[in-house]
Protein backbone atom coordinates (compact mmCIF):
# COMPACT_ATOMS: atom_id res chain seq x y z
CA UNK A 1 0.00 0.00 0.00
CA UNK A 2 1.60 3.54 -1.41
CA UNK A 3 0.60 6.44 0.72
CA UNK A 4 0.70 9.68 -1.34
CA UNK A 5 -0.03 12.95 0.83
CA UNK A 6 -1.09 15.73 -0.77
CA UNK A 7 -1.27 19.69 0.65
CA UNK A 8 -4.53 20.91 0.90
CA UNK A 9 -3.70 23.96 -0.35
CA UNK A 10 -1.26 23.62 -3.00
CA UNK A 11 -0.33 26.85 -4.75
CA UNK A 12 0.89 27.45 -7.74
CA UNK A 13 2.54 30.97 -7.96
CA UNK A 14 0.56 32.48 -11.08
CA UNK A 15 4.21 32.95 -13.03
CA UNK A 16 4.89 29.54 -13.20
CA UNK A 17 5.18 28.32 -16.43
CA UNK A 18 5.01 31.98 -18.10
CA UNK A 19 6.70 33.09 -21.12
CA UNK A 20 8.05 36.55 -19.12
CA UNK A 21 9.11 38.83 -22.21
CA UNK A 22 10.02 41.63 -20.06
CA UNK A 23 11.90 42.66 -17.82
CA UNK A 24 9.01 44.52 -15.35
CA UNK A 25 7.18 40.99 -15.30
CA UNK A 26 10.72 39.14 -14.75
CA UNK A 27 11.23 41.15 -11.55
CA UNK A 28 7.46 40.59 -10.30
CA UNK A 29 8.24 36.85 -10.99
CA UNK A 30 11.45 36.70 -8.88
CA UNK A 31 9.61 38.02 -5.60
CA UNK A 32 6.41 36.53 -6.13
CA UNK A 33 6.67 33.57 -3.99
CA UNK A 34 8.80 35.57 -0.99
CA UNK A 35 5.67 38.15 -1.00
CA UNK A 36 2.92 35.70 -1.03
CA UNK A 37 4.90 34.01 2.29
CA UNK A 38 5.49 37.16 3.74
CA UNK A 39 9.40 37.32 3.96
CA UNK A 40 9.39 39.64 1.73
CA UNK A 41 7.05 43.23 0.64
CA UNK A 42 7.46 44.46 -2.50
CA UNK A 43 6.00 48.45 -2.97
CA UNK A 44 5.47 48.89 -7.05
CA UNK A 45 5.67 52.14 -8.21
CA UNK A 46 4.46 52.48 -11.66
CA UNK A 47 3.43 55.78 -14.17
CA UNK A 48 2.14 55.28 -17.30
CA UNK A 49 -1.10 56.49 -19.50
CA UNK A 50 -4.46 54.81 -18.20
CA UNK A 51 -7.21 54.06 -20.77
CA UNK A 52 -8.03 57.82 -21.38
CA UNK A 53 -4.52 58.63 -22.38
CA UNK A 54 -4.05 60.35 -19.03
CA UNK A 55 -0.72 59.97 -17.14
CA UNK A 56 -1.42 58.02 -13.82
CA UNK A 57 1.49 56.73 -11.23
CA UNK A 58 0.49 54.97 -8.39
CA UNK A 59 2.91 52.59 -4.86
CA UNK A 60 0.86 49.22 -5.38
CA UNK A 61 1.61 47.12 -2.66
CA UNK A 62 2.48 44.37 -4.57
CA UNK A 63 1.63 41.62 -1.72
CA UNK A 64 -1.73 42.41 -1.17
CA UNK A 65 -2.57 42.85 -5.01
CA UNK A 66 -1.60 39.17 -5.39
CA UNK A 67 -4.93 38.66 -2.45
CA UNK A 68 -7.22 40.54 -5.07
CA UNK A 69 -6.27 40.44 -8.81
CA UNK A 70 -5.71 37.30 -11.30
CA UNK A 71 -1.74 37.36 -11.98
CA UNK A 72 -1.93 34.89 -14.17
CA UNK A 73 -3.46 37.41 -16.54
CA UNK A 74 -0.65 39.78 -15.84
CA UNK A 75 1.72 37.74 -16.53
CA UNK A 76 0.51 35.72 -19.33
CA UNK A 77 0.44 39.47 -21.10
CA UNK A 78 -3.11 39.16 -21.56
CA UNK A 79 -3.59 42.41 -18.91
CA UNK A 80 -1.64 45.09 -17.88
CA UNK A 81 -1.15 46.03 -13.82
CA UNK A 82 -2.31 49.22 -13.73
CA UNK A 83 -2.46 52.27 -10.83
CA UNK A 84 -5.52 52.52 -9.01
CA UNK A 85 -7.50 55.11 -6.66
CA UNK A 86 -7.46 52.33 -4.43
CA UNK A 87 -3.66 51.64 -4.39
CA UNK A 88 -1.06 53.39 -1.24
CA UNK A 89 -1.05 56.36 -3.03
CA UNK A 90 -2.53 57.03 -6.45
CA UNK A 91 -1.90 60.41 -8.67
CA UNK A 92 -3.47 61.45 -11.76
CA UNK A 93 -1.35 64.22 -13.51
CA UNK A 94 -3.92 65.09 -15.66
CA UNK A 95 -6.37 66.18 -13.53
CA UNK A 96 -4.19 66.68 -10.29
CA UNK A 97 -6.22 64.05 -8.35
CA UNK A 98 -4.12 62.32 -5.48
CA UNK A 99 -6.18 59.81 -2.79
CA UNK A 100 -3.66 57.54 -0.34
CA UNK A 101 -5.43 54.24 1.46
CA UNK A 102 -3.69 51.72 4.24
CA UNK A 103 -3.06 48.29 2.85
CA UNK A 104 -3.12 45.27 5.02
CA UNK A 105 0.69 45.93 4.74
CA UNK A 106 1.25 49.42 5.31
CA UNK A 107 0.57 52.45 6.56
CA UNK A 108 0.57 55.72 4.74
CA UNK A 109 2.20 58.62 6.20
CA UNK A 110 1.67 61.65 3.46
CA UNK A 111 1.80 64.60 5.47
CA UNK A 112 4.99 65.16 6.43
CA UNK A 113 8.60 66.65 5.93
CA UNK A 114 10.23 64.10 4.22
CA UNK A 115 7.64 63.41 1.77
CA UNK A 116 5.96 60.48 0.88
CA UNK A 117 6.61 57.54 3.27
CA UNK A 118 5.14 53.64 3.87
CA UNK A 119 5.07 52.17 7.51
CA UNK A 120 5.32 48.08 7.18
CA UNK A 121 2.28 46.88 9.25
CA UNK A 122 4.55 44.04 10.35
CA UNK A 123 7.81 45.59 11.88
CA UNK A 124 7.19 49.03 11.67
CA UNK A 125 9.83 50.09 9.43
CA UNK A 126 10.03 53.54 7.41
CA UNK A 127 10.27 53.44 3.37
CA UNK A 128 11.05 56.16 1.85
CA UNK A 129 10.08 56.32 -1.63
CA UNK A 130 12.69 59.35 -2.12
CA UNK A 131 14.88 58.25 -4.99
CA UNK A 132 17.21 61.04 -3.58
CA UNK A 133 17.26 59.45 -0.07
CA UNK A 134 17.97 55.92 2.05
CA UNK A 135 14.70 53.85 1.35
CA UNK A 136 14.83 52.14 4.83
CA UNK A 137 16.41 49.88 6.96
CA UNK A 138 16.11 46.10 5.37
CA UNK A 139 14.73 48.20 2.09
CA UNK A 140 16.13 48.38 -1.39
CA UNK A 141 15.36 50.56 -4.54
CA UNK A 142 15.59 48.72 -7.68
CA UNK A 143 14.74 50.98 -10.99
CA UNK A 144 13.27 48.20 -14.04
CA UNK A 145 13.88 49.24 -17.43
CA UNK A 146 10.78 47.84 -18.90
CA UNK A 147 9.03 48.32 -22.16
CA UNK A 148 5.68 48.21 -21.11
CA UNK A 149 5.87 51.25 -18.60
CA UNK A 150 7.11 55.01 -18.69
CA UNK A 151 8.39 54.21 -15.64
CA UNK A 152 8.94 51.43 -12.66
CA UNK A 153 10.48 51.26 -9.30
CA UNK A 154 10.33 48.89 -7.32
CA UNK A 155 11.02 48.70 -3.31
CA UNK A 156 11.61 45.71 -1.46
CA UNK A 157 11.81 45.09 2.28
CA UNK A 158 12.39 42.24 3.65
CA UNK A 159 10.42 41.96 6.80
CA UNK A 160 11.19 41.48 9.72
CA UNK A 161 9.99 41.12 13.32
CA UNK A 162 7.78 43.40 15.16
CA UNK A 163 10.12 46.15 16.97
């Protein structure tokens, strides 16, 4: 008698098996599985032109999007991520329209000297989106040149233990 045991919940990250033709969706591919587990938090920045032609940018936290949108789609190429009102912080240069929302993940701390800044939910670390400043302890800035964007950033921290 052969035994097999099987996880209940066996995921599949939604890259696997992906043809990734650029480099934006390589990078989302290589931290996928560390943000679904939580070791790691990714912050996307994105700007580029939304449906109406207008320019958009939004910080996606890139953990909790994989809780609420099909990646598969994104990375199949069959849908683009886009910014959203409902993202950390959302800006429409077109029309000057800025909202900010808490993610599961983070905090957002707007009004302030230094600018834009995330607080991770988990250890309460500071990133600083800044590209002219530190991001943050356990934080790294990594620019993608990508075809499919005007322009990316993206921030990962590595997360740690409460403080």
């Amino acid at each position: 008698l052969i035994v097999i045991i099987v996880p209940l919940f066996s995921r599949l990250l939604a890259s696997t098996g992906k043809e990734l033709k650029d480099n934006f969706l390589q990078a989302l591919a290589e931290r996928e599985e560390a943000n679904r587990d939580g070791k790691l938090s990714s912050i996307i920045y994105i700007r580029d032109y939304n449906s109406r032609h207008q320019e958009v940018s939004a910080y996606i936290d890139y953990a909790y999007r994989l809780t609420t949108d099909d990646f598969e789609a994104y990375f199949s190429g069959k849908k683009r991520l886009l910014p959203r009102k409902t993202d950390l912080s959302f800006y429409n240069w077109n029309k000057n329209v800025v909202s900010s929302n808490p993610s599961p993940n983070y905090e957002v701390i707007a009004e302030n000297s230094c600018g834009l800044l995330f607080k991770n939910k988990m250890d309460g670390k500071i990133i600083n989106v800044n590209p002219k400043v530190y991001p943050g302890d356990n934080t790294t800035r990594t620019p993608v040149k990508t075809n499919l964007y005007l322009h990316m950033v993206i921030y990962d921290h590595i997360v740690g233990r409460e403080p």
